[in-house]
C-alpha atoms as a PDB file:
ATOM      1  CA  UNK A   1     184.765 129.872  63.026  1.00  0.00           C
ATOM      2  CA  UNK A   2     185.884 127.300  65.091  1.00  0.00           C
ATOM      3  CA  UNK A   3     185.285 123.845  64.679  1.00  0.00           C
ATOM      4  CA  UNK A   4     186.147 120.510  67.194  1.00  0.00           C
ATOM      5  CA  UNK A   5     186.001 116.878  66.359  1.00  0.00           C
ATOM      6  CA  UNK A   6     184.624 114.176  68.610  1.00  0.00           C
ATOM      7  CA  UNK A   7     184.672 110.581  67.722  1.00  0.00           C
ATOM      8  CA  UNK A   8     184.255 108.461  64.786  1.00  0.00           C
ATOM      9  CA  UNK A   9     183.447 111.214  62.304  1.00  0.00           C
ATOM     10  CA  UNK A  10     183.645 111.073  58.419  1.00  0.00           C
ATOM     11  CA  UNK A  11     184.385 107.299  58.490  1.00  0.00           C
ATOM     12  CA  UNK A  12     183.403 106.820  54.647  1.00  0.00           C
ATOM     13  CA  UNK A  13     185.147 108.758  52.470  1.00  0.00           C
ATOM     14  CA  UNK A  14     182.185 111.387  50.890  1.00  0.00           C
ATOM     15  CA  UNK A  15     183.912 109.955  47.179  1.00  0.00           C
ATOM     16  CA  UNK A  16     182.081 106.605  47.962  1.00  0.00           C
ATOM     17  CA  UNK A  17     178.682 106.776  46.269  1.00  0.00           C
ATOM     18  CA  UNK A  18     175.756 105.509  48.810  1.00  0.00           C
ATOM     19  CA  UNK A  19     173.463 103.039  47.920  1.00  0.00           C
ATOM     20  CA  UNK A  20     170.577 104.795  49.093  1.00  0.00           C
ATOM     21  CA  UNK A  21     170.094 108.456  50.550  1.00  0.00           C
ATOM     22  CA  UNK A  22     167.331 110.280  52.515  1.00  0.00           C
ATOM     23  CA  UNK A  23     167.625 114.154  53.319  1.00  0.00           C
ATOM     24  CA  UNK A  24     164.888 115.743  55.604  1.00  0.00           C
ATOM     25  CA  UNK A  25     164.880 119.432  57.001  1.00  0.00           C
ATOM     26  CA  UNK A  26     162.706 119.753  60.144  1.00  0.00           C
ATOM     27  CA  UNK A  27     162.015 122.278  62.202  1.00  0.00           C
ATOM     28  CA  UNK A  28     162.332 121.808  66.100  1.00  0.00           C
ATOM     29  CA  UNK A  29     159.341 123.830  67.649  1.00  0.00           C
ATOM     30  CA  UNK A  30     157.214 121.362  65.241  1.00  0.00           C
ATOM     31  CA  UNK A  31     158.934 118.471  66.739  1.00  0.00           C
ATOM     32  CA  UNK A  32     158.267 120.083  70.315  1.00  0.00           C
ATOM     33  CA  UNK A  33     154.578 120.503  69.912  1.00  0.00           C
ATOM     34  CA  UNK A  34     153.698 117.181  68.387  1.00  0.00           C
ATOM     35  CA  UNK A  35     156.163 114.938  69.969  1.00  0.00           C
ATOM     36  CA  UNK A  36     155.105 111.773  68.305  1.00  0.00           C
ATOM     37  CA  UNK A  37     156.427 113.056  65.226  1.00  0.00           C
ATOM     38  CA  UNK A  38     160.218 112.156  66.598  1.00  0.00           C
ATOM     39  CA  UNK A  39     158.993 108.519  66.790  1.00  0.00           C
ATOM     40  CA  UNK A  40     156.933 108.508  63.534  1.00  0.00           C
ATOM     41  CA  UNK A  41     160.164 109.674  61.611  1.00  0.00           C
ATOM     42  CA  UNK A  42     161.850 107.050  62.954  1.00  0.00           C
ATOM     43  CA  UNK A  43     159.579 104.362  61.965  1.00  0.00           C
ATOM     44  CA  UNK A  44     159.278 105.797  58.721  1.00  0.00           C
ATOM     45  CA  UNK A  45     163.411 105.747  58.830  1.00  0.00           C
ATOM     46  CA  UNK A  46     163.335 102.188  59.461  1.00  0.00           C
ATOM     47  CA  UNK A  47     160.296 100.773  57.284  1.00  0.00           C
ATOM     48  CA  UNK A  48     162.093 102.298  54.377  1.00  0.00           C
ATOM     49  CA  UNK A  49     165.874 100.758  55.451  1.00  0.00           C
ATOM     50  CA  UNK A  50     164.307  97.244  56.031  1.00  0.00           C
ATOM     51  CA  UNK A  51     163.782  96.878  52.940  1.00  0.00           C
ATOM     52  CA  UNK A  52     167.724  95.879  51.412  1.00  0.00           C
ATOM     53  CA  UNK A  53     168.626  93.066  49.358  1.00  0.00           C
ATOM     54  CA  UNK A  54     170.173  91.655  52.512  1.00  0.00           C
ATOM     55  CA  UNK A  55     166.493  91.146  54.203  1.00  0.00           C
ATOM     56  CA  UNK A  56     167.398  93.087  57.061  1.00  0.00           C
ATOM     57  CA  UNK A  57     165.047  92.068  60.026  1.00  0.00           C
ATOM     58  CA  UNK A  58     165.987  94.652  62.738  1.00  0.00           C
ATOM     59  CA  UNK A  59     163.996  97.152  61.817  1.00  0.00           C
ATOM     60  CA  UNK A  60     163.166  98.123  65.308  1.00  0.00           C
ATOM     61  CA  UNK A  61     166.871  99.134  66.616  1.00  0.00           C
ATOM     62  CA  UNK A  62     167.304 101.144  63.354  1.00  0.00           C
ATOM     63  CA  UNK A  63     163.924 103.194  64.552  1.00  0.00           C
ATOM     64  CA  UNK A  64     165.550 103.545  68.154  1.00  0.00           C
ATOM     65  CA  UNK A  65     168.693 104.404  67.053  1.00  0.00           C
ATOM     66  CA  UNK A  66     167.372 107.538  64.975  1.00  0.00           C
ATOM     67  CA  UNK A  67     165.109 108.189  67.225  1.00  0.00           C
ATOM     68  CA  UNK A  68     167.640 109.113  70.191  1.00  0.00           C
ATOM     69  CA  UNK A  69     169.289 111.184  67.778  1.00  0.00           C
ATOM     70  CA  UNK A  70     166.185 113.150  66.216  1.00  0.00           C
ATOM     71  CA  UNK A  71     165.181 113.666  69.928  1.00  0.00           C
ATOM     72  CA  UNK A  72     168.229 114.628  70.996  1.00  0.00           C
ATOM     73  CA  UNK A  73     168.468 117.653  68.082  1.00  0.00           C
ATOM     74  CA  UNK A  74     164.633 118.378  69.187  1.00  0.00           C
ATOM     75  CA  UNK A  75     165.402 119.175  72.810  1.00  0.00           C
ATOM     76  CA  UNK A  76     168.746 120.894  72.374  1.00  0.00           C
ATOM     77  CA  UNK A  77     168.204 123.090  69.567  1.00  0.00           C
ATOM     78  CA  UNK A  78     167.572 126.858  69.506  1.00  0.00           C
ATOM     79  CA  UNK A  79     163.791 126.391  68.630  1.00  0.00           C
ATOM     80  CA  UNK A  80     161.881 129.153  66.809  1.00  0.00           C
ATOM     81  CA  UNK A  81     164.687 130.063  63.961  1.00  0.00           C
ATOM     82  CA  UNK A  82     166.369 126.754  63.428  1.00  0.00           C
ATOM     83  CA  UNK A  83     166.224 123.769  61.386  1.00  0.00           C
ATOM     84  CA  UNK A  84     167.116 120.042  62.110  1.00  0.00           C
ATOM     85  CA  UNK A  85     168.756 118.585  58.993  1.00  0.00           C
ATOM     86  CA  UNK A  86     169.261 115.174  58.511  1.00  0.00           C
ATOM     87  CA  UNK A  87     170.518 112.593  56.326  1.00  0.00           C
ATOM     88  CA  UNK A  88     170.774 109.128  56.000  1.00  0.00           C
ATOM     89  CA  UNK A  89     173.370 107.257  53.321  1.00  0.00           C
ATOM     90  CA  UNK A  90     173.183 103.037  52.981  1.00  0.00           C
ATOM     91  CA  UNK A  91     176.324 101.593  52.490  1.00  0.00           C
ATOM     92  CA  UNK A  92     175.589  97.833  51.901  1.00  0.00           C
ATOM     93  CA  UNK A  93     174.821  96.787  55.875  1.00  0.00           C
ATOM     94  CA  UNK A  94     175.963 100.228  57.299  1.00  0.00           C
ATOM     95  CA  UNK A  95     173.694 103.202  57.757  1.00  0.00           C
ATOM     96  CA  UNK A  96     175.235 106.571  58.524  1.00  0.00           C
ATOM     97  CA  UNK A  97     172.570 108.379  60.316  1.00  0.00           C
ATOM     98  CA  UNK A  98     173.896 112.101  60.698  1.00  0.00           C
ATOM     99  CA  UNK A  99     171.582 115.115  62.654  1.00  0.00           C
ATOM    100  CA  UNK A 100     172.645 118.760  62.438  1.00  0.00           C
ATOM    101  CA  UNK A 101     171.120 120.947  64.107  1.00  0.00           C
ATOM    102  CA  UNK A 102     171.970 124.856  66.340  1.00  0.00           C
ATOM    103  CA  UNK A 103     172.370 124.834  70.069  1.00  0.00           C
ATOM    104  CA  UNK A 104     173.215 127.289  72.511  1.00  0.00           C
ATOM    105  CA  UNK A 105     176.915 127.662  74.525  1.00  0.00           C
ATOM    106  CA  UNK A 106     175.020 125.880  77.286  1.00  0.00           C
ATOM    107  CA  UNK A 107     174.009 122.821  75.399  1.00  0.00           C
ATOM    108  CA  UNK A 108     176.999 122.660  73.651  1.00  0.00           C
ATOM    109  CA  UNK A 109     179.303 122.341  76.578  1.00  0.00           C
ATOM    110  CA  UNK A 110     176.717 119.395  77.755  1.00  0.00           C
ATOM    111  CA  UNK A 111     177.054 117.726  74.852  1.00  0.00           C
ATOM    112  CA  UNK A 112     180.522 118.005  74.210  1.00  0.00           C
ATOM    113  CA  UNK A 113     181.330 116.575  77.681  1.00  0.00           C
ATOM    114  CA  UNK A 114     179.228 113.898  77.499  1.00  0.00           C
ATOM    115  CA  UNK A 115     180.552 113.237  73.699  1.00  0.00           C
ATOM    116  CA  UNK A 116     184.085 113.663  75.260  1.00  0.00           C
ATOM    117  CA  UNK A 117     183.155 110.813  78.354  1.00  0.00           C
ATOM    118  CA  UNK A 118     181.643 108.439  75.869  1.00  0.00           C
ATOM    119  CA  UNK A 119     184.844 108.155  73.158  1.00  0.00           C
ATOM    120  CA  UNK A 120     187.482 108.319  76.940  1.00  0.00           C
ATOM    121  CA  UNK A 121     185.463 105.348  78.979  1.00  0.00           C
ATOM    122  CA  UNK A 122     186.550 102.092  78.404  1.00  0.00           C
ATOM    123  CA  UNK A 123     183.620 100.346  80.404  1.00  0.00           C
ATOM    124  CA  UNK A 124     180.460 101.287  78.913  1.00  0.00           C
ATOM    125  CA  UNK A 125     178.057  98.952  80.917  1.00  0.00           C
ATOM    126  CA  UNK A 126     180.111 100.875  84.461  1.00  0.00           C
ATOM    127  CA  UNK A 127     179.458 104.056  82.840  1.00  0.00           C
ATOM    128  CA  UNK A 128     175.794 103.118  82.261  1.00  0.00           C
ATOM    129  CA  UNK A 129     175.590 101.812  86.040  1.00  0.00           C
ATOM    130  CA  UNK A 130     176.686 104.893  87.155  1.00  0.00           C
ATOM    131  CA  UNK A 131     174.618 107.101  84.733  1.00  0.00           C
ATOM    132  CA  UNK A 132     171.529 105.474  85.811  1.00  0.00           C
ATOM    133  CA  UNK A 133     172.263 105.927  89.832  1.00  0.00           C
ATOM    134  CA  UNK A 134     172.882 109.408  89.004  1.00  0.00           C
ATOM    135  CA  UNK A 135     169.470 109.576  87.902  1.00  0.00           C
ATOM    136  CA  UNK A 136     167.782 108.220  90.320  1.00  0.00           C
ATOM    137  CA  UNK A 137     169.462 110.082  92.650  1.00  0.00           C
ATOM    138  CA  UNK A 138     168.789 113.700  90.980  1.00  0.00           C
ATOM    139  CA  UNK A 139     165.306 112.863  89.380  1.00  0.00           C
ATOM    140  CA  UNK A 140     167.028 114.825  86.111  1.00  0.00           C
ATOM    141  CA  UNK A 141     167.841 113.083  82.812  1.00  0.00           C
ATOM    142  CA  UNK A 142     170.302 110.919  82.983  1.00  0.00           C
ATOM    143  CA  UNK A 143     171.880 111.812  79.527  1.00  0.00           C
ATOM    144  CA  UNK A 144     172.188 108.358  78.499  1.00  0.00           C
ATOM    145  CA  UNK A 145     171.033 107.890  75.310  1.00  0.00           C
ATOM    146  CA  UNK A 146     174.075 108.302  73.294  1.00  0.00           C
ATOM    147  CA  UNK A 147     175.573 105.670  75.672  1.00  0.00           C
ATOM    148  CA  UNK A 148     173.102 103.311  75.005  1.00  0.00           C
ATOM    149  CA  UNK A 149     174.128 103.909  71.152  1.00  0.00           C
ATOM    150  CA  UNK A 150     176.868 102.788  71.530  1.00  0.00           C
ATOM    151  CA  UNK A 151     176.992 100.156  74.104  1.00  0.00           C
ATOM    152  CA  UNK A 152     173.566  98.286  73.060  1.00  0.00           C
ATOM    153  CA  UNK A 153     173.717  99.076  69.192  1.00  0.00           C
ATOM    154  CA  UNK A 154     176.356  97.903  66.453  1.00  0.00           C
ATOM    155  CA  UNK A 155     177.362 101.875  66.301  1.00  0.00           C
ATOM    156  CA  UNK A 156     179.934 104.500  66.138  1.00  0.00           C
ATOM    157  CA  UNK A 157     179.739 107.996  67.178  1.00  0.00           C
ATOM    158  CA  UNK A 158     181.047 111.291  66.098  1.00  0.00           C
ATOM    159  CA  UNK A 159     180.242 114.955  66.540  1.00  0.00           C
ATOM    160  CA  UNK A 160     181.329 117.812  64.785  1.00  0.00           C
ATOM    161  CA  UNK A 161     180.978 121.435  66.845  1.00  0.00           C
ATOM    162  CA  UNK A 162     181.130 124.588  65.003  1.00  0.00           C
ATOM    163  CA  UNK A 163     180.813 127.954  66.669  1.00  0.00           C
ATOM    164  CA  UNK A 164     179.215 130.798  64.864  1.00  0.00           C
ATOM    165  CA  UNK A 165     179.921 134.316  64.765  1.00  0.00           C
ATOM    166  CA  UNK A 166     176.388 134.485  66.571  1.00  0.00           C
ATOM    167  CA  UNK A 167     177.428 132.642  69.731  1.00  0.00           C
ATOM    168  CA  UNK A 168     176.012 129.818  68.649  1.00  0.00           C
ATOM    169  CA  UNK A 169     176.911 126.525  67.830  1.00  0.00           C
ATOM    170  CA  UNK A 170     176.295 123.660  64.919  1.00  0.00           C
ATOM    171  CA  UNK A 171     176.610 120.161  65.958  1.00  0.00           C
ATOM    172  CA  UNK A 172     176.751 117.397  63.442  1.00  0.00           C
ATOM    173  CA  UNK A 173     175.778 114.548  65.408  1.00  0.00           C
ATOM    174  CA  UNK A 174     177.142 111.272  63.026  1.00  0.00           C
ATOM    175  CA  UNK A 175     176.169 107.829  63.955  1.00  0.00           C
ATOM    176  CA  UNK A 176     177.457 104.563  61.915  1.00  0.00           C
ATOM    177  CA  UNK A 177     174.672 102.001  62.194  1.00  0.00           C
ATOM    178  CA  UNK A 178     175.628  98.311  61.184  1.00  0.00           C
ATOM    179  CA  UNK A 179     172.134  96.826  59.946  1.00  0.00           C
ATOM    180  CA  UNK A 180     173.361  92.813  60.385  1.00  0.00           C
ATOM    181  CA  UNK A 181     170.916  90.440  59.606  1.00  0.00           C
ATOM    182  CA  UNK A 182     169.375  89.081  62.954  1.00  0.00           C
ATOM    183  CA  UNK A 183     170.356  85.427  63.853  1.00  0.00           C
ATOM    184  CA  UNK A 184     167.219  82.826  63.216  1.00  0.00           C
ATOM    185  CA  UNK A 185     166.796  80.649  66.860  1.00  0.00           C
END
């Protein structure tokens, strides 16, 4: 089995106890018929987080930033025989946020490349310019959300790819969250 490494992957040391942990296994086609359930997951993700001895107040970036990754594993999984895993480890102000899930060689090769653009770029907002008149131009998705992660959000991204002996692939999508208390005007 092959495996490739993307990023900022396996940051913390797994010897390093979390604080707090959250493990969910979801299934994709349940996610694709009732859609909402990408966004309520992510609330739920958040409400739950919020609540640190640090007071954490952003709350709402916490529930985007899981949600771009639940929805990405939604749309680019194999859909009838897989399974989204997920977990989520506090580490005082950092959340690692990390969504595995099965693709096909197609939707790995997308991902990697994009994955592979993100961590070589060293303009982000230029890269998001030109993302978004791509867009517009092509009507398709623009593929940005993992760019917003990263150039909008406190965050660091990683991806692990692992082929399978059944042509397909795992990809352990890792993001490191930094839940900073917002500033009081």
């Amino acid at each position: 089995m092959k495996t490739e490494i993307i990023g900022d992957f396996d940051l913390i040391p797994k010897s390093l106890p979390a604080e707090g942990t959250i493990h969910l296994d979801l299934k994709p086609i349940d996610l694709m018929t009732y859609w909402r359930r990408c966004g309520l997951t992510s609330n739920f993700i958040a409400n739950f987080y919020k609540l640190t001895p640090k007071d954490i107040k952003n709350e709402n970036s916490v529930s985007t930033v899981f949600n771009e990754l639940i929805e990405n594993a939604t749309k680019y999984s194999t859909k009838r025989d897989s399974e989204i895993v997920v977990d989520l480890k506090l580490y005082d102000i950092q959340l690692l946020m990390q969504v595995k899930n099965t693709c096909n060689k197609t939707n790995y090769s997308v991902l990697k490349k994009r994955l592979e653009k993100l961590q070589n770029t060293e303009d982000l907002e230029n890269l998001y310019i030109e993302e978004m008149i791509k867009k517009g131009d092509s009507g398709q998705g623009s593929g940005i959300g993992l760019l917003l992660l990263l150039k909008d959000y406190q965050s660091k991204i990683g991806a692990k790819f692992e082929e399978r002996k059944d042509g397909l692939y795992d990809i352990t999508i890792q993001v490191y969250y930094f839940m900073e208390e917002e500033e009081l005007i």
